[in-house]
Protein backbone atom coordinates (compact mmCIF):
# COMPACT_ATOMS: atom_id res chain seq x y z
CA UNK A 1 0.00 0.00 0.00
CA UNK A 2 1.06 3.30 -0.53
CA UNK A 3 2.71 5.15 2.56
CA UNK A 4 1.02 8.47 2.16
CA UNK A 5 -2.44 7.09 1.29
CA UNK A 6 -2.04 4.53 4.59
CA UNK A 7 -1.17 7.13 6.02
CA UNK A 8 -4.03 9.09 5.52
CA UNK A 9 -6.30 5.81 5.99
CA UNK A 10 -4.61 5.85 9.18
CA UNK A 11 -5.42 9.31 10.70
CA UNK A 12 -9.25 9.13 8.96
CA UNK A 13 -9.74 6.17 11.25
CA UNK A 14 -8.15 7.19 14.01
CA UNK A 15 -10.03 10.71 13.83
CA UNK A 16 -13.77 8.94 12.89
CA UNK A 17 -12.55 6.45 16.07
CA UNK A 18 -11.94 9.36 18.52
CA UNK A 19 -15.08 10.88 18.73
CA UNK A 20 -17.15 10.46 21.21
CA UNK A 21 -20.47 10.61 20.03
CA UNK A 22 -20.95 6.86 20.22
CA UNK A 23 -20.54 6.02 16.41
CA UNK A 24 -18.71 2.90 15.19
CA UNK A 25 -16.47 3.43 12.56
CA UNK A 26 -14.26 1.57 10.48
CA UNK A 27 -12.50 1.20 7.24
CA UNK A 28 -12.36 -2.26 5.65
CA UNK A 29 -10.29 -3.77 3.11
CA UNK A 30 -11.92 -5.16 0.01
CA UNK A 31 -9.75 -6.25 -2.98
CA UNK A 32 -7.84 -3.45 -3.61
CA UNK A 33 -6.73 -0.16 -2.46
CA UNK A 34 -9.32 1.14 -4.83
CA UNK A 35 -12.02 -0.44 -2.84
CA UNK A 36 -11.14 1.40 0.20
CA UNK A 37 -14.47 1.58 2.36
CA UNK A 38 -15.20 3.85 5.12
CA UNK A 39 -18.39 2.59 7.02
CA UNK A 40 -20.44 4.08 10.00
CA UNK A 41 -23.49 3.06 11.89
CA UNK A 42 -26.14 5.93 11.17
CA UNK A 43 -29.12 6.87 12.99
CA UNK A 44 -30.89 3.61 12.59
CA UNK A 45 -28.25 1.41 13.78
CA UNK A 46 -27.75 0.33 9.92
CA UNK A 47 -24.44 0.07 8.37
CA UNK A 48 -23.41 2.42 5.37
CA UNK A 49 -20.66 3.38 3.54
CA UNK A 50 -19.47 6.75 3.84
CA UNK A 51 -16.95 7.79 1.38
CA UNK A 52 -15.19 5.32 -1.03
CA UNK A 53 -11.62 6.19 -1.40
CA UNK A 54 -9.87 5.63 -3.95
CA UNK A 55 -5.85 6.64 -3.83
CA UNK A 56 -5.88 9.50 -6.05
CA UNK A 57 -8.38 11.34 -3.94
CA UNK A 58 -7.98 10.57 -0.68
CA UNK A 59 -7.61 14.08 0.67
CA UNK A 60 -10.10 15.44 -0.96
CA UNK A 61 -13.05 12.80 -0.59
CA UNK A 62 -12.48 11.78 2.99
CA UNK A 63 -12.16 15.41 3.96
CA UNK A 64 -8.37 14.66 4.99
CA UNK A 65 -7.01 17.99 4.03
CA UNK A 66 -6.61 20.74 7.32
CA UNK A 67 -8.78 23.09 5.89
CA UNK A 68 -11.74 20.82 5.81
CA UNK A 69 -11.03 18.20 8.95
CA UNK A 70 -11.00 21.64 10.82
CA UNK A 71 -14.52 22.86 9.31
CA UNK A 72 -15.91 18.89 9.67
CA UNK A 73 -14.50 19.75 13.94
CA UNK A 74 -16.29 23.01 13.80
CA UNK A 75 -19.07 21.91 12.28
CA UNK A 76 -19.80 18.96 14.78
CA UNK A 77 -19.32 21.29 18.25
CA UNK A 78 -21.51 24.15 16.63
CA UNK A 79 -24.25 21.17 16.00
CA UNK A 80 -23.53 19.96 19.70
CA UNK A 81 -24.08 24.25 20.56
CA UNK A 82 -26.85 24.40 19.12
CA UNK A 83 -28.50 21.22 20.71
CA UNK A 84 -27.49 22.43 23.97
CA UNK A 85 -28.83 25.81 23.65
CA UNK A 86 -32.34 24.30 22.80
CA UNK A 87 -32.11 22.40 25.46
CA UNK A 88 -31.42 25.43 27.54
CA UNK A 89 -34.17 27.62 25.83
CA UNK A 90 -36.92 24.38 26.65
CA UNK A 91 -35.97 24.61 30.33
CA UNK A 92 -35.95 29.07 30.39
CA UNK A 93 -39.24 28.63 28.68
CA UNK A 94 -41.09 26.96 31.06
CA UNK A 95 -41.80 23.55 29.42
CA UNK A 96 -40.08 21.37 32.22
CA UNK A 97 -41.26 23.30 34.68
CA UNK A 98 -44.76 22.76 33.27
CA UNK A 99 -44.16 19.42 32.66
CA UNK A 100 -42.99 19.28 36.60
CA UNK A 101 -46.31 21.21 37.93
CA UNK A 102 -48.66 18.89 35.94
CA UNK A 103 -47.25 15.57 37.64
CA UNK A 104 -47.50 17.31 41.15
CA UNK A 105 -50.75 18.26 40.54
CA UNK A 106 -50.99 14.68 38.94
CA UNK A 107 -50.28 13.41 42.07
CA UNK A 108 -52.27 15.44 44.53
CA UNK A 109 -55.32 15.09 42.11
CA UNK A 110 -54.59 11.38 42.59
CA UNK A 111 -54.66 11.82 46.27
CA UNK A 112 -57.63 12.80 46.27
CA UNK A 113 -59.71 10.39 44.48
CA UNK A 114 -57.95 7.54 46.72
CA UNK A 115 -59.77 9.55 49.15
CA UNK A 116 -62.87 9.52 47.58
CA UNK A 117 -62.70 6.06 46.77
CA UNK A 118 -62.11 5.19 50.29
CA UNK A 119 -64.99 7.41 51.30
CA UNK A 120 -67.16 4.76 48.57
CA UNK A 121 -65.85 1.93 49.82
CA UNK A 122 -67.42 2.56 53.30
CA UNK A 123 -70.73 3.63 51.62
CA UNK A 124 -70.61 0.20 50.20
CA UNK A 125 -69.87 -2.19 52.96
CA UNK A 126 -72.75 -0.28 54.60
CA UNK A 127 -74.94 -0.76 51.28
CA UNK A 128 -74.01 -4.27 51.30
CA UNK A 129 -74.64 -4.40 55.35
CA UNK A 130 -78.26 -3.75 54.29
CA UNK A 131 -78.96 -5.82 51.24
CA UNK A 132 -77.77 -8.82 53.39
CA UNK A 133 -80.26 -7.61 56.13
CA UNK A 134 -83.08 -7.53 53.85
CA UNK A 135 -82.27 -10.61 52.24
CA UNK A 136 -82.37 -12.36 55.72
CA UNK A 137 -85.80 -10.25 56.66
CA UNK A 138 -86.98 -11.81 53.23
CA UNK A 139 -86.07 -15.14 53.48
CA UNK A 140 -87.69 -15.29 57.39
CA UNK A 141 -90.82 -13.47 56.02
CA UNK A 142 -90.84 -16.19 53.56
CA UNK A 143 -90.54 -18.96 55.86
CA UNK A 144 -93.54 -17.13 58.12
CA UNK A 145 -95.52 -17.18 54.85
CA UNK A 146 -94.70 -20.83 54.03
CA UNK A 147 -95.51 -22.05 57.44
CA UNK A 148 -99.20 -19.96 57.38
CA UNK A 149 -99.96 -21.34 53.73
């Protein structure tokens, strides 16, 4: 293989390797240099290929040059900025603490119908207290009637 373009193979996986946002990457070998592969897991856990590098390009399709592994840095901290700033604006906006206030008042609302239902379950022990009465009153009444007849 040529030195520069391993090399370059070299620091692409070492740089797509070293950050730490989780991703696998890796470069495999396929018959020839001209089959270079670089591969990553995207969003949906799928394998892809990336770039396909062939030697005369290297720098330029793998983004290997200064110039443009600096913007691809850049570029990857201002998406993580702006992620954390909408975070931030979510939380100054209220929606968490909304979010909070509903499952307190979740909660106490909940409270209070375990209360109720307690108060119902009384009423009907007492409920069922009396329909056992009467059924007893019925079935001597019955028996009165039987022995009469």
């Amino acid at each position: 293989m040529d030195p520069s373009l391993k090399r370059n193979l070299t620091t692409l996986h070492s740089y797509l390797n070293n950050k730490n946002d989780d991703s696998y990457i890796f470069i495999s070998k396929t018959k020839s240099i001209v089959d270079q592969q670089v591969i990553a897991k995207n969003e949906n856990a799928s394998w892809e290929i990336v770039h396909n590098i062939k030697p005369d390009n290297v720098l330029s399709e793998a983004g290997l040059g200064e110039k443009k592994r600096f913007n691809l840095r850049y570029s990857l901290l201002e998406s993580e900025l702006t992620q954390t700033k909408e975070q931030l604006n979510k939380i100054n906006s209220g929606d968490y603490y909304d979010i909070e206030m509903e499952l307190k008042s979740s909660k106490e609302d909940n409270a209070v119908y375990r209360e109720q239902i307690k108060d119902l379950e009384k009423d009907n022990r007492l409920l069922v207290d009396r329909l056992s009465k009467l059924v007893k009153d019925n079935g001597l009444v019955n028996l009165k009637l039987i022995h009469q007849g």
